[in-house]
C-alpha atoms as a PDB file:
ATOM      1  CA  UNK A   1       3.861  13.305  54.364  1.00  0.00           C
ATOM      2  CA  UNK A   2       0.526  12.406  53.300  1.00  0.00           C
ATOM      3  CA  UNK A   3      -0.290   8.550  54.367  1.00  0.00           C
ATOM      4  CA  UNK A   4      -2.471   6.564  51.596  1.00  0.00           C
ATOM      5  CA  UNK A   5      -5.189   4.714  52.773  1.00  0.00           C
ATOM      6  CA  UNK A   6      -5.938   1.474  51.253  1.00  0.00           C
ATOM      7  CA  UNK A   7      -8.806   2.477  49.950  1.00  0.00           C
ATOM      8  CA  UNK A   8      -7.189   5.146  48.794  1.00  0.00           C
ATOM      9  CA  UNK A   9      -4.498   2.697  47.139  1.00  0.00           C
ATOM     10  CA  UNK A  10      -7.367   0.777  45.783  1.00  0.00           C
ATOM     11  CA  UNK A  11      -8.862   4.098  43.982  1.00  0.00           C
ATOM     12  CA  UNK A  12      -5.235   4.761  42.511  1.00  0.00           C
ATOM     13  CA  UNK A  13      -4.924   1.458  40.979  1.00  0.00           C
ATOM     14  CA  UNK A  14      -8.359   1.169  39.403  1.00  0.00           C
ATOM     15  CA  UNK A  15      -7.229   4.094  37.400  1.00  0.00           C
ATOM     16  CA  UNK A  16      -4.401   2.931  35.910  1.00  0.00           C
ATOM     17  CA  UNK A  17      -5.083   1.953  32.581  1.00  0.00           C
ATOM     18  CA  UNK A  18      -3.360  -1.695  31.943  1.00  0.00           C
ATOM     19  CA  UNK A  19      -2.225  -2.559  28.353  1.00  0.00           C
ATOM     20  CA  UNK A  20      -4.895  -5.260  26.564  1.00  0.00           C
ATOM     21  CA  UNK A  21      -4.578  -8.156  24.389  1.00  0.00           C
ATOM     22  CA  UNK A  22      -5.195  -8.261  20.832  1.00  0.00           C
ATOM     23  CA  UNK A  23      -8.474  -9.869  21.518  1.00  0.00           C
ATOM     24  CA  UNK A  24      -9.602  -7.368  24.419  1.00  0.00           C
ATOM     25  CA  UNK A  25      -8.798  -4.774  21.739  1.00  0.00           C
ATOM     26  CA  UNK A  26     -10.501  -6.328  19.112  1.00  0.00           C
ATOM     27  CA  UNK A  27      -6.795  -6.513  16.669  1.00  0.00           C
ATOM     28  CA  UNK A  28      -7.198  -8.973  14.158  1.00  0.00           C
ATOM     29  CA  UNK A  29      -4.905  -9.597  10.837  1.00  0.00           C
ATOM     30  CA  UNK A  30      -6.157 -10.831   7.529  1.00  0.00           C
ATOM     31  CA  UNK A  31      -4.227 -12.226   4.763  1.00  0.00           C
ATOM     32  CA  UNK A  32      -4.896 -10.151   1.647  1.00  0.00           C
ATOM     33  CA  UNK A  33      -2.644 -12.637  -0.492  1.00  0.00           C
ATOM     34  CA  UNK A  34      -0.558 -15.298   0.179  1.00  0.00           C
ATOM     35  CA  UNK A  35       1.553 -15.313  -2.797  1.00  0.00           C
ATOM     36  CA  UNK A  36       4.382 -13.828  -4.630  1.00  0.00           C
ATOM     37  CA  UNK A  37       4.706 -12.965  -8.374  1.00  0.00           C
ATOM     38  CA  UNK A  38       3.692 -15.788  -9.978  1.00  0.00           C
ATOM     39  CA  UNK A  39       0.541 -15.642 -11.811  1.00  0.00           C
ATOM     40  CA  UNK A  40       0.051 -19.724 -11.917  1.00  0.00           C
ATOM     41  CA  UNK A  41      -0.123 -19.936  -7.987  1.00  0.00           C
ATOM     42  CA  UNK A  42      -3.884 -18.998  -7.460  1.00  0.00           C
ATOM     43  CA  UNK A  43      -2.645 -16.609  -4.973  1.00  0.00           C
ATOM     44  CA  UNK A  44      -3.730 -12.782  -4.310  1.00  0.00           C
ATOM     45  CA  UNK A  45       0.553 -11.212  -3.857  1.00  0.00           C
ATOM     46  CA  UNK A  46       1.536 -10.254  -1.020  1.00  0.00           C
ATOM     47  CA  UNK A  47      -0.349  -8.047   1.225  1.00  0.00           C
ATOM     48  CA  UNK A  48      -1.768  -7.905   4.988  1.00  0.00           C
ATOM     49  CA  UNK A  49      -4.320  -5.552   6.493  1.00  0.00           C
ATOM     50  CA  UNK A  50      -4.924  -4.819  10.169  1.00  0.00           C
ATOM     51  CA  UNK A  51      -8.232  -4.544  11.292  1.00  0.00           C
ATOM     52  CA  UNK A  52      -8.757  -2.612  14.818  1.00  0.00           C
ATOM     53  CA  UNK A  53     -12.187  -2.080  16.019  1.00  0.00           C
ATOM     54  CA  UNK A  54     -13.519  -3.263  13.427  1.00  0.00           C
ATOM     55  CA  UNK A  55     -11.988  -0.665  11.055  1.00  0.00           C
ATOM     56  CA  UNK A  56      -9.399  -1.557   8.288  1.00  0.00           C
ATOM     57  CA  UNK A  57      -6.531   0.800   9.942  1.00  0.00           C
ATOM     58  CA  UNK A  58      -2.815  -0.920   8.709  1.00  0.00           C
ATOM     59  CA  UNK A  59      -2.286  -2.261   5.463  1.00  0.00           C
ATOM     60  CA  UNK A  60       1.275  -4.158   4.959  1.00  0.00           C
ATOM     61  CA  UNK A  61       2.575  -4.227   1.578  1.00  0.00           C
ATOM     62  CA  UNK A  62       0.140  -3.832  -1.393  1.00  0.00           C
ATOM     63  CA  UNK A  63       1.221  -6.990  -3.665  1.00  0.00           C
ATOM     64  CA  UNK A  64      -1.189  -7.096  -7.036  1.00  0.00           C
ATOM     65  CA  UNK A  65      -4.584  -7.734  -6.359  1.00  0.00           C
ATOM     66  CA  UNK A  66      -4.693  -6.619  -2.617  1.00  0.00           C
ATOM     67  CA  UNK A  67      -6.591  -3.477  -3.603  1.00  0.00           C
ATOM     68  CA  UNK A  68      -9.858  -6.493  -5.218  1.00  0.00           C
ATOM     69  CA  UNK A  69      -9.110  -8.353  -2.149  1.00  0.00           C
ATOM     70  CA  UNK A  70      -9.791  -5.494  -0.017  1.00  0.00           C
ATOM     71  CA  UNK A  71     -13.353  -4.883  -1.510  1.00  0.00           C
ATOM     72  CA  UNK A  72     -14.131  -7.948  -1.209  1.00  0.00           C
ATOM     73  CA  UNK A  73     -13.382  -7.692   2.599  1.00  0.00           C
ATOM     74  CA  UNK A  74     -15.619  -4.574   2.845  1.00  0.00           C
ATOM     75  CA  UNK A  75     -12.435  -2.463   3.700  1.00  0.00           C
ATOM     76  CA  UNK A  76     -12.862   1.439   3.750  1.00  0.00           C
ATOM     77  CA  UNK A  77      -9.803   3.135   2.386  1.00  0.00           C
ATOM     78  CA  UNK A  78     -10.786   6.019   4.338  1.00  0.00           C
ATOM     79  CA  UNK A  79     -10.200   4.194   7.515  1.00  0.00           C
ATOM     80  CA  UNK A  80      -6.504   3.244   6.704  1.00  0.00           C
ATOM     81  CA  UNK A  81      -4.039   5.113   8.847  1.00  0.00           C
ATOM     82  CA  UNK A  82      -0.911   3.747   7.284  1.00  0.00           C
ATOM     83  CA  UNK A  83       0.260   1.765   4.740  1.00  0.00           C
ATOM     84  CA  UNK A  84       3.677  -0.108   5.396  1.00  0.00           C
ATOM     85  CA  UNK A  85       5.779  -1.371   2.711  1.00  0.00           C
ATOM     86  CA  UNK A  86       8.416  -3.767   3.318  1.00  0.00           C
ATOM     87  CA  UNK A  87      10.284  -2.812  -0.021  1.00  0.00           C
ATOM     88  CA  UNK A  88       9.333  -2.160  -3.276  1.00  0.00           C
ATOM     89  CA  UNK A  89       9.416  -5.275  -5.784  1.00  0.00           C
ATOM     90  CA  UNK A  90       5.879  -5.327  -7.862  1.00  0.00           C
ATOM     91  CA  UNK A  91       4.673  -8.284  -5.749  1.00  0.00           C
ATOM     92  CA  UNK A  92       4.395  -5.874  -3.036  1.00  0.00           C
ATOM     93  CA  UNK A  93       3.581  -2.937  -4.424  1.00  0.00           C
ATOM     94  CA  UNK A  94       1.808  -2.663  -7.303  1.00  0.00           C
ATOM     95  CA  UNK A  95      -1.602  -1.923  -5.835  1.00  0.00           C
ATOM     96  CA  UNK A  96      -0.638   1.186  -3.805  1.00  0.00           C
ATOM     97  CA  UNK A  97      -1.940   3.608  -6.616  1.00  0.00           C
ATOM     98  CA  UNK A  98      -5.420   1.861  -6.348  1.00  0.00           C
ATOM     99  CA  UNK A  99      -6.305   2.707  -3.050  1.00  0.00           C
ATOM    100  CA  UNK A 100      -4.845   6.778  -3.192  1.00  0.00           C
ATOM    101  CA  UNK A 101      -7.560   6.252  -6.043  1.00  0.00           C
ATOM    102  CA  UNK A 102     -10.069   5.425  -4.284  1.00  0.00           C
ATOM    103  CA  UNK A 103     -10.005   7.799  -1.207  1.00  0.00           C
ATOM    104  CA  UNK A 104     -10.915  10.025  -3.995  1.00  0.00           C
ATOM    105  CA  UNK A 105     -14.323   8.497  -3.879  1.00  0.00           C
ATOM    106  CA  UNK A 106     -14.603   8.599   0.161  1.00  0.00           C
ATOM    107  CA  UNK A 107     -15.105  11.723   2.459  1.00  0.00           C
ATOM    108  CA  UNK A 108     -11.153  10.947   3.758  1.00  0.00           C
ATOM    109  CA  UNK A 109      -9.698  14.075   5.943  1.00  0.00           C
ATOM    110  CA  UNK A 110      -6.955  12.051   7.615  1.00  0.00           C
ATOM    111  CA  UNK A 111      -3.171  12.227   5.661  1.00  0.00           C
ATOM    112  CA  UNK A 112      -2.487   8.946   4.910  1.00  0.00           C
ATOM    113  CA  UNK A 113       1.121   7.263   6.272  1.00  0.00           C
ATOM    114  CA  UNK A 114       2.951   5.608   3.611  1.00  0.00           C
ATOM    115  CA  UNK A 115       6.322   4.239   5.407  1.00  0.00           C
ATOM    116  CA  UNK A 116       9.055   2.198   3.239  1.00  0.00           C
ATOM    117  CA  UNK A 117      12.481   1.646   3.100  1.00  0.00           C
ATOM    118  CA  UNK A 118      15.192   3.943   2.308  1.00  0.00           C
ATOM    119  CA  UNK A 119      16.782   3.484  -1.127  1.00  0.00           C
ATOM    120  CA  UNK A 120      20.111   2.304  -2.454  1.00  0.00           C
ATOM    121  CA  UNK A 121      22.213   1.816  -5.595  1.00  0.00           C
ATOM    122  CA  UNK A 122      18.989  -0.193  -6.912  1.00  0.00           C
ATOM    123  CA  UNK A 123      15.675   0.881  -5.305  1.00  0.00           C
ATOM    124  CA  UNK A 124      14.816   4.643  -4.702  1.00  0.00           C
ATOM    125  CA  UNK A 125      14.005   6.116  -1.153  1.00  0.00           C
ATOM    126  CA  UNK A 126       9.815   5.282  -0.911  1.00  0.00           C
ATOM    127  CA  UNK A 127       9.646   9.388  -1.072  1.00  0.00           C
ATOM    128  CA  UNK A 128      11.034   9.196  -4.397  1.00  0.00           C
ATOM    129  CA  UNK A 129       8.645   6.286  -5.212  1.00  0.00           C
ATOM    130  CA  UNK A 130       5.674   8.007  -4.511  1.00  0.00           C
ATOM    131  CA  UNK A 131       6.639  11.508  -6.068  1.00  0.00           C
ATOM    132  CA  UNK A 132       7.156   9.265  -9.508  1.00  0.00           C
ATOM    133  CA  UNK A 133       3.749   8.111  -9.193  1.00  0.00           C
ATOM    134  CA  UNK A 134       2.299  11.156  -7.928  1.00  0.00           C
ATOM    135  CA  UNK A 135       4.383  14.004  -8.579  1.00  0.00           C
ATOM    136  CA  UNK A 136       4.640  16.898 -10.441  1.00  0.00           C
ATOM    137  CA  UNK A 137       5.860  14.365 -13.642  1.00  0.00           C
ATOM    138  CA  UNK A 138       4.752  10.962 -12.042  1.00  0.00           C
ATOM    139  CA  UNK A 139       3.217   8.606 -13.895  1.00  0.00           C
ATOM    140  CA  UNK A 140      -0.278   9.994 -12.274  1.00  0.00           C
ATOM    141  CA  UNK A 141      -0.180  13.235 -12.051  1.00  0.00           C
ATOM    142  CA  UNK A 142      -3.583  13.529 -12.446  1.00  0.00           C
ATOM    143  CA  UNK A 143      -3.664  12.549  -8.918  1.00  0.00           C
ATOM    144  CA  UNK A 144      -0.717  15.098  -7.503  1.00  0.00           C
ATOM    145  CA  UNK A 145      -2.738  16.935  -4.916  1.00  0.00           C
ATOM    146  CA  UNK A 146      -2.726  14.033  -2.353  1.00  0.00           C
ATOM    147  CA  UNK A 147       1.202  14.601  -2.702  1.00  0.00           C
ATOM    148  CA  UNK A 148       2.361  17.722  -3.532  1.00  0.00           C
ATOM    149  CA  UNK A 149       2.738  20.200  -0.656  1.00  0.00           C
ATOM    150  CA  UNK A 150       0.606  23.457  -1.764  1.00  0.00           C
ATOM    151  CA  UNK A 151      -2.059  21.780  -3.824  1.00  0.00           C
ATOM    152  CA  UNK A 152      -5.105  22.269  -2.268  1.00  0.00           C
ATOM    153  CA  UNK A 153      -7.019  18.931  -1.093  1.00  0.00           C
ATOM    154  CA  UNK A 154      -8.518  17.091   1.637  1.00  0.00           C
ATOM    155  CA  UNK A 155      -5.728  15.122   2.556  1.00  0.00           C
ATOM    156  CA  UNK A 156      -2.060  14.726   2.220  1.00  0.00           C
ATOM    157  CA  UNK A 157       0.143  11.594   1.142  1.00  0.00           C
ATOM    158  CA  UNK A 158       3.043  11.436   3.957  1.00  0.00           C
ATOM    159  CA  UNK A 159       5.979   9.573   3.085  1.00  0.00           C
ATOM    160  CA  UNK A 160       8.542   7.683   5.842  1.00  0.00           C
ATOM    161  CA  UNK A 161      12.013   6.378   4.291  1.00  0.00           C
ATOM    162  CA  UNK A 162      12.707   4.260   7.160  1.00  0.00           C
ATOM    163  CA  UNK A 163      16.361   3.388   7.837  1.00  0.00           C
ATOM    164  CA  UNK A 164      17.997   0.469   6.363  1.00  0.00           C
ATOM    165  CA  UNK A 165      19.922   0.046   9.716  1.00  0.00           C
ATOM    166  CA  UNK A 166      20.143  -3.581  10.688  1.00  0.00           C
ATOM    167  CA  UNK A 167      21.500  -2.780  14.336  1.00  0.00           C
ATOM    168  CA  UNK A 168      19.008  -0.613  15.917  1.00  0.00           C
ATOM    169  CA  UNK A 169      15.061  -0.272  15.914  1.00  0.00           C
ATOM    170  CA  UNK A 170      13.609   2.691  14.185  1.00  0.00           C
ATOM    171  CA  UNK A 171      10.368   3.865  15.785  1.00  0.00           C
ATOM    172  CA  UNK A 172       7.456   5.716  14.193  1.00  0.00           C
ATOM    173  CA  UNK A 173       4.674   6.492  16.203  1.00  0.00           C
ATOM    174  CA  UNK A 174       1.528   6.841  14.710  1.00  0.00           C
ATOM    175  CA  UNK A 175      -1.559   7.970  16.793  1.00  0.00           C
ATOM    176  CA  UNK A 176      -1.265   7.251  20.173  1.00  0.00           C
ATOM    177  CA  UNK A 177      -2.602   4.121  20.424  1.00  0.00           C
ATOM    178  CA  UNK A 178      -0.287   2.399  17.694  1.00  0.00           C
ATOM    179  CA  UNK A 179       2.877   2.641  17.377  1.00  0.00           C
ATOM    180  CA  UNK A 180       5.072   0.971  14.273  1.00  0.00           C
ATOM    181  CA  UNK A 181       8.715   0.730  14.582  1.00  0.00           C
ATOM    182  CA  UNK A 182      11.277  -1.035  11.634  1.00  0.00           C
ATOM    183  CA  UNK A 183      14.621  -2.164  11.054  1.00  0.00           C
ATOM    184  CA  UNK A 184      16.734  -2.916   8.511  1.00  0.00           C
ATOM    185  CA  UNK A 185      16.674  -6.690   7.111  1.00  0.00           C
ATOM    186  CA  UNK A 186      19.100  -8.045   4.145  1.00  0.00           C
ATOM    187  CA  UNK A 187      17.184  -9.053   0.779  1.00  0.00           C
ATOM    188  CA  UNK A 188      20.103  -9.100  -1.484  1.00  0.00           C
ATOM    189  CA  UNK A 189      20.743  -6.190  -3.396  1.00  0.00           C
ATOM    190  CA  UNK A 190      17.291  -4.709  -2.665  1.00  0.00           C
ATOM    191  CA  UNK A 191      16.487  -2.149   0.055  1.00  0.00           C
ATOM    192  CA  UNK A 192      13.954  -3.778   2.531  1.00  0.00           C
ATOM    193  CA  UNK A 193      12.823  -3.312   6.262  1.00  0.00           C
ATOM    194  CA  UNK A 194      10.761  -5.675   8.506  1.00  0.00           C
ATOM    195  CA  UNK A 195       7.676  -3.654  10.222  1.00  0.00           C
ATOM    196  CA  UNK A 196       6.334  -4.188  13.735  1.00  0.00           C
ATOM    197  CA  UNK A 197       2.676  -2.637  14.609  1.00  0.00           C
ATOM    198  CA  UNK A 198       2.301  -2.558  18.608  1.00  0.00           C
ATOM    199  CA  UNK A 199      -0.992  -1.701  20.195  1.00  0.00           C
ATOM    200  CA  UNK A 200      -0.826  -1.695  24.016  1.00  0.00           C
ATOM    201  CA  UNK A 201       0.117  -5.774  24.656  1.00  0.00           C
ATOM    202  CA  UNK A 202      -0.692  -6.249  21.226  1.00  0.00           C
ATOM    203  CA  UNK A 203       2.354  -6.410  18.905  1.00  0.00           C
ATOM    204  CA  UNK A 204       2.341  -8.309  15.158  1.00  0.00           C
ATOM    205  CA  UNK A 205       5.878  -8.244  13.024  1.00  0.00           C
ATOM    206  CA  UNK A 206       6.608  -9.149   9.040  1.00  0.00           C
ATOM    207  CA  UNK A 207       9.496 -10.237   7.743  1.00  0.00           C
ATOM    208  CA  UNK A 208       9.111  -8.912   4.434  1.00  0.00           C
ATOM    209  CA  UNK A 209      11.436 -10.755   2.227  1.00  0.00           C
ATOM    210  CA  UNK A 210      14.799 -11.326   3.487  1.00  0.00           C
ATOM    211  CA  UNK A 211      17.315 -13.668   4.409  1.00  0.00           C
ATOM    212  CA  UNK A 212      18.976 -13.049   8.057  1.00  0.00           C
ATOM    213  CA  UNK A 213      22.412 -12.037   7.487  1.00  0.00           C
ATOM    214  CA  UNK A 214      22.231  -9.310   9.759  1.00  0.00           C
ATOM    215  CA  UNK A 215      20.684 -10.937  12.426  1.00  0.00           C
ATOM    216  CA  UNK A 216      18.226  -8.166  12.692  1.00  0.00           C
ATOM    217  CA  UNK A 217      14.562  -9.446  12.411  1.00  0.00           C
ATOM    218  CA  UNK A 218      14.702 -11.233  15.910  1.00  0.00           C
ATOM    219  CA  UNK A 219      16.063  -7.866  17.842  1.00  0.00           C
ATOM    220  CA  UNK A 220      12.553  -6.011  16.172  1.00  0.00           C
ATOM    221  CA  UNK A 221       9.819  -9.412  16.513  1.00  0.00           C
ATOM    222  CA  UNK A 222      10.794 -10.205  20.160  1.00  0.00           C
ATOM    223  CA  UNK A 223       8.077 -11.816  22.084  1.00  0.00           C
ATOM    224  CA  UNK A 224       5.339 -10.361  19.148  1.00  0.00           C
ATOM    225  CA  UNK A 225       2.042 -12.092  19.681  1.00  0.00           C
ATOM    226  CA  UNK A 226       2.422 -13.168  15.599  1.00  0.00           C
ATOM    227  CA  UNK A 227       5.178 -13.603  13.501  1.00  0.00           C
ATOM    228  CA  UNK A 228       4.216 -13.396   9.662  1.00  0.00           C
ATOM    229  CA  UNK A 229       7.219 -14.687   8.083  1.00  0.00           C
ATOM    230  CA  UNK A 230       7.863 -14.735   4.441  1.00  0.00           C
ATOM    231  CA  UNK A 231       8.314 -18.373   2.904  1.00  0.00           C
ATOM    232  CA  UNK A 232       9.520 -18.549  -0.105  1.00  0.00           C
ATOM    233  CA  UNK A 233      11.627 -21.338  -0.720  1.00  0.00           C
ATOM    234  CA  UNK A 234      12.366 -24.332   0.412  1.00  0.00           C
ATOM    235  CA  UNK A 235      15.652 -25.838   2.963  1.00  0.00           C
ATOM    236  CA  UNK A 236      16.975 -27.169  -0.055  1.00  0.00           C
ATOM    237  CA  UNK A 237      16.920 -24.213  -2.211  1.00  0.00           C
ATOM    238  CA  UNK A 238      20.090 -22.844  -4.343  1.00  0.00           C
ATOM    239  CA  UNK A 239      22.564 -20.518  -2.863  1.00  0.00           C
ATOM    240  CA  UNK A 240      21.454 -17.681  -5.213  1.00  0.00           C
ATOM    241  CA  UNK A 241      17.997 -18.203  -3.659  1.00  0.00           C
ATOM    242  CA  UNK A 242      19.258 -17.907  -0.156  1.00  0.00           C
ATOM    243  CA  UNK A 243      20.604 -14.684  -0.878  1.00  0.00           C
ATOM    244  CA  UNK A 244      17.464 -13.182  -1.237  1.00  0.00           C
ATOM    245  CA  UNK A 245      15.042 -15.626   1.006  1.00  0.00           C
ATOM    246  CA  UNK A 246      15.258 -17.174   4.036  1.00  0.00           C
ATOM    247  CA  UNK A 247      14.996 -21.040   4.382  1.00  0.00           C
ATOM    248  CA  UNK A 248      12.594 -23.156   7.004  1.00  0.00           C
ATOM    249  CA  UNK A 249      15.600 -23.291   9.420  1.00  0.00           C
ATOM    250  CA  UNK A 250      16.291 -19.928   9.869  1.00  0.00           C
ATOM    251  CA  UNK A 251      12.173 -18.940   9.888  1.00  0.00           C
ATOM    252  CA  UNK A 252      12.376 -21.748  12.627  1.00  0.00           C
ATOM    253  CA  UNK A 253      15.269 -20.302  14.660  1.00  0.00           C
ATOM    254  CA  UNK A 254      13.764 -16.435  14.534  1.00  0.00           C
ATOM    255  CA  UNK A 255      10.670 -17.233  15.723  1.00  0.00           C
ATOM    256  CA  UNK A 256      12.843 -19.187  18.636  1.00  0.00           C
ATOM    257  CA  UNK A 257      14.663 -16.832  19.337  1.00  0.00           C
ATOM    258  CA  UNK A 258      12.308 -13.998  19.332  1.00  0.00           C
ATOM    259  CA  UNK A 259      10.047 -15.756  21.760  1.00  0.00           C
ATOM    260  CA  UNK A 260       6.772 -14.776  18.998  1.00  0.00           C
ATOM    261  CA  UNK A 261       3.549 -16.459  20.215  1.00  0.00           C
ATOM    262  CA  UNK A 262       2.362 -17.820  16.584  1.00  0.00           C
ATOM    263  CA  UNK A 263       4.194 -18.656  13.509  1.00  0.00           C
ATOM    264  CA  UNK A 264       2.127 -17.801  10.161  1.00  0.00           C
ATOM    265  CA  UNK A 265       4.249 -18.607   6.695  1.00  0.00           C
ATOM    266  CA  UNK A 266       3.337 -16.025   4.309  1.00  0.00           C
ATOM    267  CA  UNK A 267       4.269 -15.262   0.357  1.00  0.00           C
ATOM    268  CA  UNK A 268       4.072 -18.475  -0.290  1.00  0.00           C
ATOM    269  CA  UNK A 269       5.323 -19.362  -4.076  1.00  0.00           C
ATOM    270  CA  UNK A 270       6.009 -22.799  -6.572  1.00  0.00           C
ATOM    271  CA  UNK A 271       9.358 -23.242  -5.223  1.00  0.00           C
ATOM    272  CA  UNK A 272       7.790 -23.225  -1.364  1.00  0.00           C
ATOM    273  CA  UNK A 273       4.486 -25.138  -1.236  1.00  0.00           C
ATOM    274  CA  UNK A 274       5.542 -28.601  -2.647  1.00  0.00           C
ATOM    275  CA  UNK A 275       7.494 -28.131   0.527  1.00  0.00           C
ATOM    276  CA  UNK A 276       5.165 -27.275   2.694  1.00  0.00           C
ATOM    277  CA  UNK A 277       4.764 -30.689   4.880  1.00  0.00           C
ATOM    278  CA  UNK A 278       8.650 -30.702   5.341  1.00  0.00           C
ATOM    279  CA  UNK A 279       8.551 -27.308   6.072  1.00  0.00           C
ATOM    280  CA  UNK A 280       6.224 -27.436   8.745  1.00  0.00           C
ATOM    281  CA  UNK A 281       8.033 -30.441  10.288  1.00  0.00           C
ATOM    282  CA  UNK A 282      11.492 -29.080  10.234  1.00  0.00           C
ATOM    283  CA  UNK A 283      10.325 -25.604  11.895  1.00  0.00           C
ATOM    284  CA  UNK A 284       8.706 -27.475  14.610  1.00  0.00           C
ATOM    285  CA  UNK A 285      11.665 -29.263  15.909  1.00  0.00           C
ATOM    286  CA  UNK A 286      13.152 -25.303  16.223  1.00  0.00           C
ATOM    287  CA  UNK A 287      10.015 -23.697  17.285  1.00  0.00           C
ATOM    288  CA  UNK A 288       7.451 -24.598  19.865  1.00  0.00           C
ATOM    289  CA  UNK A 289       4.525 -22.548  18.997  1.00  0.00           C
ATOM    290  CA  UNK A 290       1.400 -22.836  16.329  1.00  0.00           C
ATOM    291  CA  UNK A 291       3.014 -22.956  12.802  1.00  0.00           C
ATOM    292  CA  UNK A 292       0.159 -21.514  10.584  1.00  0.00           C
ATOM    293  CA  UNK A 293      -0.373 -21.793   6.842  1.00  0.00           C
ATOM    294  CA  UNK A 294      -1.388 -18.109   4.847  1.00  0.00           C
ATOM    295  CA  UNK A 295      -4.323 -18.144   2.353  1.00  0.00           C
ATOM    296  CA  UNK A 296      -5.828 -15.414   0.469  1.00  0.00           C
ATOM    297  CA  UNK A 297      -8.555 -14.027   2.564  1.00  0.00           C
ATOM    298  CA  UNK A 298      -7.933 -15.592   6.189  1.00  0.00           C
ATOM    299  CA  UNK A 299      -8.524 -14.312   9.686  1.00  0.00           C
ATOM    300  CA  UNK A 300      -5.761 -15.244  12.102  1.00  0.00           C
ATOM    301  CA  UNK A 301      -6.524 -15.823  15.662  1.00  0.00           C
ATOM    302  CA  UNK A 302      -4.418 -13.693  18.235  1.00  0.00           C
ATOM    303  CA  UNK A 303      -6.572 -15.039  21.170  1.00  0.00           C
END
């Protein structure tokens, strides 16, 4: 048997290749919008993008006026690799048409990822989704050769139904450096999934909307360097509410739970901000870490 020197050793281990921070790999998130529905909150709806390198490569959910938002960023909808869609209410979808749009008006080569939930009795599968917007008989047509199979065109649409299973972790990797993964989370009658993008030691989970009766968002954020969490309504909210939103307390005990490094309270709406001072003090008696605030537009820290 062949001995290894230490030098030897020494040679080995300067090769390895050790996974970085989000800072080392230059990974930061900006807040698109902040809000929900409303249009009396002076928020952008929700909507995240992930910018790697410099380049605008994730985008999570595409609420109404992401697709302004993202101009005004200098985004390149060229550079997006995926677009991730926690389910598909208006407030976080409505958008998605504008940026196939645009790529029109780019040199794009790269298919373009568009993951969602699977459907149920009241939301189709995401596939279905996009083939009514861009299909054969969607609603534009006009723009069918990103989607349809055998049309001819520089690019392809690529859909992901991701599983509403609330037990196990779905994974979907995307180039080699990134991988996403999803699971299942509980938002009433509504098919939903939370999303997790990982990039070596970089990892960043959302909630999407959802209330935790599974249990299922901590098993998917564990020990994420950010936690974007969906705030919606307040502790004192009405039992209806609760069975589509989660309250403080259980954002609070997630985050815990999952170990996350930050806390950042997304989607906020008028029945969650005249809360917001409560809120903040009730989730730090559960959680231990940086409780942080979304606005339209800002750059969060993963140092």
């Amino acid at each position: 048997m062949k001995k290894i020197t230490l030098i030897g050793l020494s040679l080995i281990l300067s090769c390895v290749v050790h996974p970085q921070s989000c800072e080392k790999q230059d990974i930061k998130l900006q807040v698109l919008g902040s809000g929900g529905p409303e249009l009396n909150d002076g928020r952008v709806s929700s909507s995240h993008l992930l910018w790697v390198n410099g380049k605008a490569t994730v985008l999570i959910d595409a609420g109404s006026g992401s697709a302004h938002q993202f101009e005004k960023v200098k985004g390149n909808s060229e550079d997006i690799k995926a677009i991730l869609l926690t389910h598909l209410h208006i407030d976080h979808s409505a958008d998605l048409p504008a940026y196939i749009k645009d790529s029109y008006f780019t040199e794009r080569k790269n298919d373009l990822w568009v993951m969602g939930p699977k459907g149920n009795n009241r939301m189709p599968d995401t596939s279905v989704y996009l083939d009514k917007l861009f299909g054969e008989y969607g609603v534009f047509a006009y723009m069918k050769r990103y989607w349809l199979p055998k049309a001819r065109s520089s690019y392809k649409i690529k859909a992901i139904d991701a599983d509403l299973d609330h037990a196990v972790v779905q994974r979907h990797p995307l180039t080699d450096e990134i991988s996403i993964s999803s699971i299942g989370v509980h938002h009433g009658p509504i098919s939903a999934v939370g999303w997790r993008v990982d990039m070596g030691d970089c990892a960043i989970t959302f909630s999407g909307d959802m209330t935790n009766k599974y249990d299922s968002l901590t098993k998917l954020a564990r020990g994420s360097d950010l936690l974007v969490a969906n705030y919606t309504i307040g502790e004192s909210a009405t039992k209806r509410a609760k069975n589509m939103h989660m309250p403080p307390s259980i954002i609070g005990k997630i985050a815990n739970q999952a170990k996350v490094s930050k806390l950042l309270l997304a989607h906020l709406m008028n029945s969650s901000i005249p809360y917001l001072d409560d809120t903040k003090t009730l989730i730090e008696k559960i959680y231990q870490g940086p409780v942080l605030v979304a606005e339209d537009l800002m750059i969060i820290d993963l140092e």
